[in-house]
PDB file of N, CA and C in Angstrom:
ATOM      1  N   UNK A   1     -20.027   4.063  14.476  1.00  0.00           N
ATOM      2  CA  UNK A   1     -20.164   3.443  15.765  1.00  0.00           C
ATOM      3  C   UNK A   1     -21.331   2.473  15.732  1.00  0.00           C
ATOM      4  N   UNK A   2     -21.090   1.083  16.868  1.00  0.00           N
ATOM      5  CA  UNK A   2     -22.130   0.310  16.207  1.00  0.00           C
ATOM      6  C   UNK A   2     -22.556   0.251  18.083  1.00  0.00           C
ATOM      7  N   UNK A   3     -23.582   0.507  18.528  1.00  0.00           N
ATOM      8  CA  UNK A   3     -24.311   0.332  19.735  1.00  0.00           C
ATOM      9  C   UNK A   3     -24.449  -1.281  20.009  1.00  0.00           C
ATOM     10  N   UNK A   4     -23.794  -1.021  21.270  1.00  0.00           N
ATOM     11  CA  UNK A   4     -24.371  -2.666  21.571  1.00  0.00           C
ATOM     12  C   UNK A   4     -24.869  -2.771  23.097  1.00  0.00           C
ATOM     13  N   UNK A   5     -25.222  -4.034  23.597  1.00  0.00           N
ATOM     14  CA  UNK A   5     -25.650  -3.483  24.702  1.00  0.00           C
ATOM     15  C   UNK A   5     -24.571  -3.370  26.336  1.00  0.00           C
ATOM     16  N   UNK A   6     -23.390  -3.419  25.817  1.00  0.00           N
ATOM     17  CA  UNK A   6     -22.187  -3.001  26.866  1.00  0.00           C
ATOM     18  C   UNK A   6     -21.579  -1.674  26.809  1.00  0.00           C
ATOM     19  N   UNK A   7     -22.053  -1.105  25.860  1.00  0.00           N
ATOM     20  CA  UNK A   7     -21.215  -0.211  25.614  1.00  0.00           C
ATOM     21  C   UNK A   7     -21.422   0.300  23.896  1.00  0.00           C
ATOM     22  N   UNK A   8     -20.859   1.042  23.388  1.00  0.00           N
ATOM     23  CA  UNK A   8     -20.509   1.400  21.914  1.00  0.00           C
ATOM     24  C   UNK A   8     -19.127   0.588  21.372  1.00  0.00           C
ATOM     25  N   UNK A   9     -19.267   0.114  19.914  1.00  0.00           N
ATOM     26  CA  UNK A   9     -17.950  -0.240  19.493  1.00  0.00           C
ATOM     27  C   UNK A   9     -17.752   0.893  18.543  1.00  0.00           C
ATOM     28  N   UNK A  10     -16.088   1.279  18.546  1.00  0.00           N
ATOM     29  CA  UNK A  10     -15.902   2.283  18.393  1.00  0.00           C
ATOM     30  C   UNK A  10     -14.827   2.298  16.978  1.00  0.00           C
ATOM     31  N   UNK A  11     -14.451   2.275  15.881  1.00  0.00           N
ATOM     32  CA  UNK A  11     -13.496   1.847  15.530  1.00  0.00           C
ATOM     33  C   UNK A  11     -12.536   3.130  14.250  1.00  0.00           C
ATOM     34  N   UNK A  12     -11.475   3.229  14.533  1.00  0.00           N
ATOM     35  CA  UNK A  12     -10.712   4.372  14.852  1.00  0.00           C
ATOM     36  C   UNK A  12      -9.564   3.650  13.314  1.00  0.00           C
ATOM     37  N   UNK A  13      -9.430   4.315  12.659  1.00  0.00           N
ATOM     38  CA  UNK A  13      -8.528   4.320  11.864  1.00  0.00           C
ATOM     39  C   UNK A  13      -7.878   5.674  11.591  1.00  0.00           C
ATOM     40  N   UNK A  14      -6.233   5.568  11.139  1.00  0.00           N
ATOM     41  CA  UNK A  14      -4.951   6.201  11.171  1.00  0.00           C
ATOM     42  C   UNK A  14      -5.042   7.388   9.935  1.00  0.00           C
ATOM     43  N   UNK A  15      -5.428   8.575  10.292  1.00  0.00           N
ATOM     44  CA  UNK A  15      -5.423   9.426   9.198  1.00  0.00           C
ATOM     45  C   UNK A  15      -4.573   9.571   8.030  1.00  0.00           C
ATOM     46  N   UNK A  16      -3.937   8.799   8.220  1.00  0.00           N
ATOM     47  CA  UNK A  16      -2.774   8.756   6.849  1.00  0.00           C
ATOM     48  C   UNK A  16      -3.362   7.662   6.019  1.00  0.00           C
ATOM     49  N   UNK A  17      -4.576   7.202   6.114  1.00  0.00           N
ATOM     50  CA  UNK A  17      -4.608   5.662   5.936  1.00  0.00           C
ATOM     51  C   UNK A  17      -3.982   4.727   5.898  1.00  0.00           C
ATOM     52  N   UNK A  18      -3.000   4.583   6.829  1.00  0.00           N
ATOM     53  CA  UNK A  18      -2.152   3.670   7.084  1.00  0.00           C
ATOM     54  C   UNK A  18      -3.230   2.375   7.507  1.00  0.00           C
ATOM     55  N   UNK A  19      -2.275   1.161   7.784  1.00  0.00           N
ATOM     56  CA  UNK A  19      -3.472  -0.345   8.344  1.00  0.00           C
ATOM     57  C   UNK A  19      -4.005  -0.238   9.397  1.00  0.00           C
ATOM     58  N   UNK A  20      -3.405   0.716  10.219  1.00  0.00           N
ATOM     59  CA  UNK A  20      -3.741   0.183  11.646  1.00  0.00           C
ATOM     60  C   UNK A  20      -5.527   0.753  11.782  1.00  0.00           C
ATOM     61  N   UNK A  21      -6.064  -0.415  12.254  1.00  0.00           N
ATOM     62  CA  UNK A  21      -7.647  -0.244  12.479  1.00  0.00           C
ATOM     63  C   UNK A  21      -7.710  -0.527  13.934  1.00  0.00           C
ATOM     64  N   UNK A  22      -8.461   0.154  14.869  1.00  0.00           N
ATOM     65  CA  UNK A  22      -8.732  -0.276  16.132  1.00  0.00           C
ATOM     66  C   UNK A  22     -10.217  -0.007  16.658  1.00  0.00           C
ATOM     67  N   UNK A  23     -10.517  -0.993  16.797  1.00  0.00           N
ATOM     68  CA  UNK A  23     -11.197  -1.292  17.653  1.00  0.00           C
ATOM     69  C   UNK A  23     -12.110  -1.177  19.134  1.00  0.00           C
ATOM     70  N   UNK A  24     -12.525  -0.529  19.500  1.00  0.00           N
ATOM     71  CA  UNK A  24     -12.635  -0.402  21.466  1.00  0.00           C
ATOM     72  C   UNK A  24     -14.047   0.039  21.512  1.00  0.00           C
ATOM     73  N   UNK A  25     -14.865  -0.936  22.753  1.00  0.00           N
ATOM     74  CA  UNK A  25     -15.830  -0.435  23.503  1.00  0.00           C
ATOM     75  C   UNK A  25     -16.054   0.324  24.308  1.00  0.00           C
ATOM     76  N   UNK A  26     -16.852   1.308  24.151  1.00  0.00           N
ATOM     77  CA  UNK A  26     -16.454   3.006  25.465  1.00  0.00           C
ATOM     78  C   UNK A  26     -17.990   2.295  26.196  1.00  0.00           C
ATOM     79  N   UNK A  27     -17.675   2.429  27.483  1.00  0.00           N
ATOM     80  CA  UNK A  27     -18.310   2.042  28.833  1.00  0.00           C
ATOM     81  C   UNK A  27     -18.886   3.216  29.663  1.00  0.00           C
ATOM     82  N   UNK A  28     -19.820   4.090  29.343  1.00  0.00           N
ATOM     83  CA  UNK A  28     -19.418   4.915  30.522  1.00  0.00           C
ATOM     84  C   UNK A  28     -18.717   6.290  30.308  1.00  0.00           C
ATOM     85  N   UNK A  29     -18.362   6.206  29.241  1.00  0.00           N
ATOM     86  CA  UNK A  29     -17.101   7.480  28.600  1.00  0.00           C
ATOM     87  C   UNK A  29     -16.228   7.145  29.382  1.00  0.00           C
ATOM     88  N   UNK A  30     -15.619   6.124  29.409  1.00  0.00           N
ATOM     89  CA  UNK A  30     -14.089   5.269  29.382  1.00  0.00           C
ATOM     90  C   UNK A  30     -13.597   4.349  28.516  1.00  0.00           C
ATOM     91  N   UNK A  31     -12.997   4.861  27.733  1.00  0.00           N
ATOM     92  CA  UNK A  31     -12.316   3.522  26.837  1.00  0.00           C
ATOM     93  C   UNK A  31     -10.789   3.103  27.268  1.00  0.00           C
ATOM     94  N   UNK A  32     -10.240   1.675  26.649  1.00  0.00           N
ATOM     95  CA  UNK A  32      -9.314   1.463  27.307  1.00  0.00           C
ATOM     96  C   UNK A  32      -8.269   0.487  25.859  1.00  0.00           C
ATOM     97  N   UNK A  33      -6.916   0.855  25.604  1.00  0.00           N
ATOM     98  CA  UNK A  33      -6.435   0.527  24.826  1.00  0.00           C
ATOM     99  C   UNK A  33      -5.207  -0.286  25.956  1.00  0.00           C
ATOM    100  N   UNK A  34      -4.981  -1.144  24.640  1.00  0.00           N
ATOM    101  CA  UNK A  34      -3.176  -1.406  25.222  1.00  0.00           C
ATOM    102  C   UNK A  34      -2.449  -0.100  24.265  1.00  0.00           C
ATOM    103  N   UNK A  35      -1.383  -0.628  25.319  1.00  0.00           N
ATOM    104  CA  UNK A  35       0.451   0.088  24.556  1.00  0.00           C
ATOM    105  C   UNK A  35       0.656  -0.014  23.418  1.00  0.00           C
ATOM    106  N   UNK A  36       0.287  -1.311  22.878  1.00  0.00           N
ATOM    107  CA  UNK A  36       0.463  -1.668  21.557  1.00  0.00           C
ATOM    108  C   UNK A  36      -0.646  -1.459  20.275  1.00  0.00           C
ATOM    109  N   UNK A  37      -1.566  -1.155  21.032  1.00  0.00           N
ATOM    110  CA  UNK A  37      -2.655  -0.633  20.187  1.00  0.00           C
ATOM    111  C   UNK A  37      -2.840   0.655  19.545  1.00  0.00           C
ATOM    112  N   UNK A  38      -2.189   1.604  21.102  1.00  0.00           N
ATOM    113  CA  UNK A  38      -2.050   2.921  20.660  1.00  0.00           C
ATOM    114  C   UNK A  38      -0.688   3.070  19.822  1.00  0.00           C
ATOM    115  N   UNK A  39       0.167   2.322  20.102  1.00  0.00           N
ATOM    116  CA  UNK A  39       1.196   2.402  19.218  1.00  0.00           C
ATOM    117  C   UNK A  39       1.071   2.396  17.816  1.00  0.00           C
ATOM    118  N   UNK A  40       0.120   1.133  17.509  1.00  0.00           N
ATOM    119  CA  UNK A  40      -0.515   0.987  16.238  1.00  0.00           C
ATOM    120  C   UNK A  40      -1.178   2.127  15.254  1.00  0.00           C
ATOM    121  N   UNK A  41      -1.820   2.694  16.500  1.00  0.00           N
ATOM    122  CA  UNK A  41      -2.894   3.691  15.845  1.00  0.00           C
ATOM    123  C   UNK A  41      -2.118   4.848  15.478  1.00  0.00           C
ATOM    124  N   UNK A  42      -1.141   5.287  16.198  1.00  0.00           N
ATOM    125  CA  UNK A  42      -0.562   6.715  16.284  1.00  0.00           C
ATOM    126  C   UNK A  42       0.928   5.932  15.568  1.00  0.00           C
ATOM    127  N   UNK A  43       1.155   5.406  15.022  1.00  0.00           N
ATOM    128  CA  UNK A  43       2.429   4.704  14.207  1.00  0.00           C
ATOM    129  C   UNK A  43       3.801   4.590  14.872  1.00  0.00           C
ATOM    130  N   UNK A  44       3.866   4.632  16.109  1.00  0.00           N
ATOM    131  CA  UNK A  44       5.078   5.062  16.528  1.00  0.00           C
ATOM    132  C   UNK A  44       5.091   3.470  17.695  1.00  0.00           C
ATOM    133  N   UNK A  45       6.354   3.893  18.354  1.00  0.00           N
ATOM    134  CA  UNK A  45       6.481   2.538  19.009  1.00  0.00           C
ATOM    135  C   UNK A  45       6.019   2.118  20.308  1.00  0.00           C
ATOM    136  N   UNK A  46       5.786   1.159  21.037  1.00  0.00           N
ATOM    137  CA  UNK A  46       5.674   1.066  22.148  1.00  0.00           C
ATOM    138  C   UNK A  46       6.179   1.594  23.285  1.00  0.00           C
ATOM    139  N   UNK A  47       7.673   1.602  23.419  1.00  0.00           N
ATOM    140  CA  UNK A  47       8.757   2.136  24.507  1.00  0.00           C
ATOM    141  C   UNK A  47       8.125   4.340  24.095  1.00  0.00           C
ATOM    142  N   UNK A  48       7.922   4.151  22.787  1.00  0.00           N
ATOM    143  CA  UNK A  48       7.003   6.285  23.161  1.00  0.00           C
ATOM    144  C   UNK A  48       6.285   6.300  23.931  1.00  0.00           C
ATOM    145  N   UNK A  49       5.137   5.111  23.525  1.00  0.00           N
ATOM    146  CA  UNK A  49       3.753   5.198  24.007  1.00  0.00           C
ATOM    147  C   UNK A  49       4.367   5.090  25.414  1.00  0.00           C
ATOM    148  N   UNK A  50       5.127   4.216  26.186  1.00  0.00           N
ATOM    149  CA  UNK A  50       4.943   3.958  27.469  1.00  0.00           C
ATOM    150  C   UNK A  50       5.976   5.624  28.272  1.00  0.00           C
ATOM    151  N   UNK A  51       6.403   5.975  27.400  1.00  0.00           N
ATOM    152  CA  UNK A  51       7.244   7.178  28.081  1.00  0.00           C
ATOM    153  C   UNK A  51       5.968   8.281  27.629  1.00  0.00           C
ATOM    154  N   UNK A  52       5.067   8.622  27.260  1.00  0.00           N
ATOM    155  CA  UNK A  52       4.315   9.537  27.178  1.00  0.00           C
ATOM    156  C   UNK A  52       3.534   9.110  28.460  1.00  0.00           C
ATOM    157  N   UNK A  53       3.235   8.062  28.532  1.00  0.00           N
ATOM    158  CA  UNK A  53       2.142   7.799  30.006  1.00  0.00           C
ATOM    159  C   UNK A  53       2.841   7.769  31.081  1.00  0.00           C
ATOM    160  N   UNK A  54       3.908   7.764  31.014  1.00  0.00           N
ATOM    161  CA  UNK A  54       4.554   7.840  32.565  1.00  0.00           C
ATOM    162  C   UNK A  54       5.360   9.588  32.683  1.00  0.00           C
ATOM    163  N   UNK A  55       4.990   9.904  31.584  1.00  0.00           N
ATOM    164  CA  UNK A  55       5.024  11.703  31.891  1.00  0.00           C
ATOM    165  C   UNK A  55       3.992  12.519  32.251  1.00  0.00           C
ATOM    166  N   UNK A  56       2.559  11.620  31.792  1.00  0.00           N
ATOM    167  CA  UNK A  56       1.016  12.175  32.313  1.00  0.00           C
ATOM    168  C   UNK A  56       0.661  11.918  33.263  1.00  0.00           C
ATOM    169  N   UNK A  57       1.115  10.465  33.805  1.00  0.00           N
ATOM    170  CA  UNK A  57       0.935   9.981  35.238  1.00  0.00           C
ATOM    171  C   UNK A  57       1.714  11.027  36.300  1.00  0.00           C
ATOM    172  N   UNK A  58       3.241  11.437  35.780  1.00  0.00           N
ATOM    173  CA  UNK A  58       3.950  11.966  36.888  1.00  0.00           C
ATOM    174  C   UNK A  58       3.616  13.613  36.741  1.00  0.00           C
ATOM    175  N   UNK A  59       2.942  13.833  35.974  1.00  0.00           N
ATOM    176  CA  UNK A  59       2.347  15.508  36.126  1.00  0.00           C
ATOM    177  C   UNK A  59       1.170  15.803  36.625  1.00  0.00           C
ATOM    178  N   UNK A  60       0.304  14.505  36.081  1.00  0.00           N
ATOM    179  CA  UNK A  60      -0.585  14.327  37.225  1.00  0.00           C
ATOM    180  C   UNK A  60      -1.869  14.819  36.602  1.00  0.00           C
TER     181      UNK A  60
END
């Protein structure tokens, strides 16, 4: 982690060592990805990623 003064940069690579590298500044202990980022990170596709968040949203 590299401290800066907005926040921490945070950067997260795919335990398989796969490519996907990401990136994100935590604010606060909030970080914030796209769809496609987490898709990246966790290898799977966008249309998962967006059906996993609209099953956490509707459970609440």
């Amino acid at each position: 982690m590299i401290a800066e003064s907005g926040g921490e940069v945070v950067v997260y690579r795919r335990p398989d060592g796969g490519g996907a590298v990401v990136q994100l500044r935590a604010r606060g202990g909030t970080v914030r990805l796209s769809q496609a980022a987490v898709a990246d990170l966790y290898a799977t596709s966008v249309s998962n990623v967006s059906h996993i968040v609209r099953r956490v949203l509707t459970d609440g």
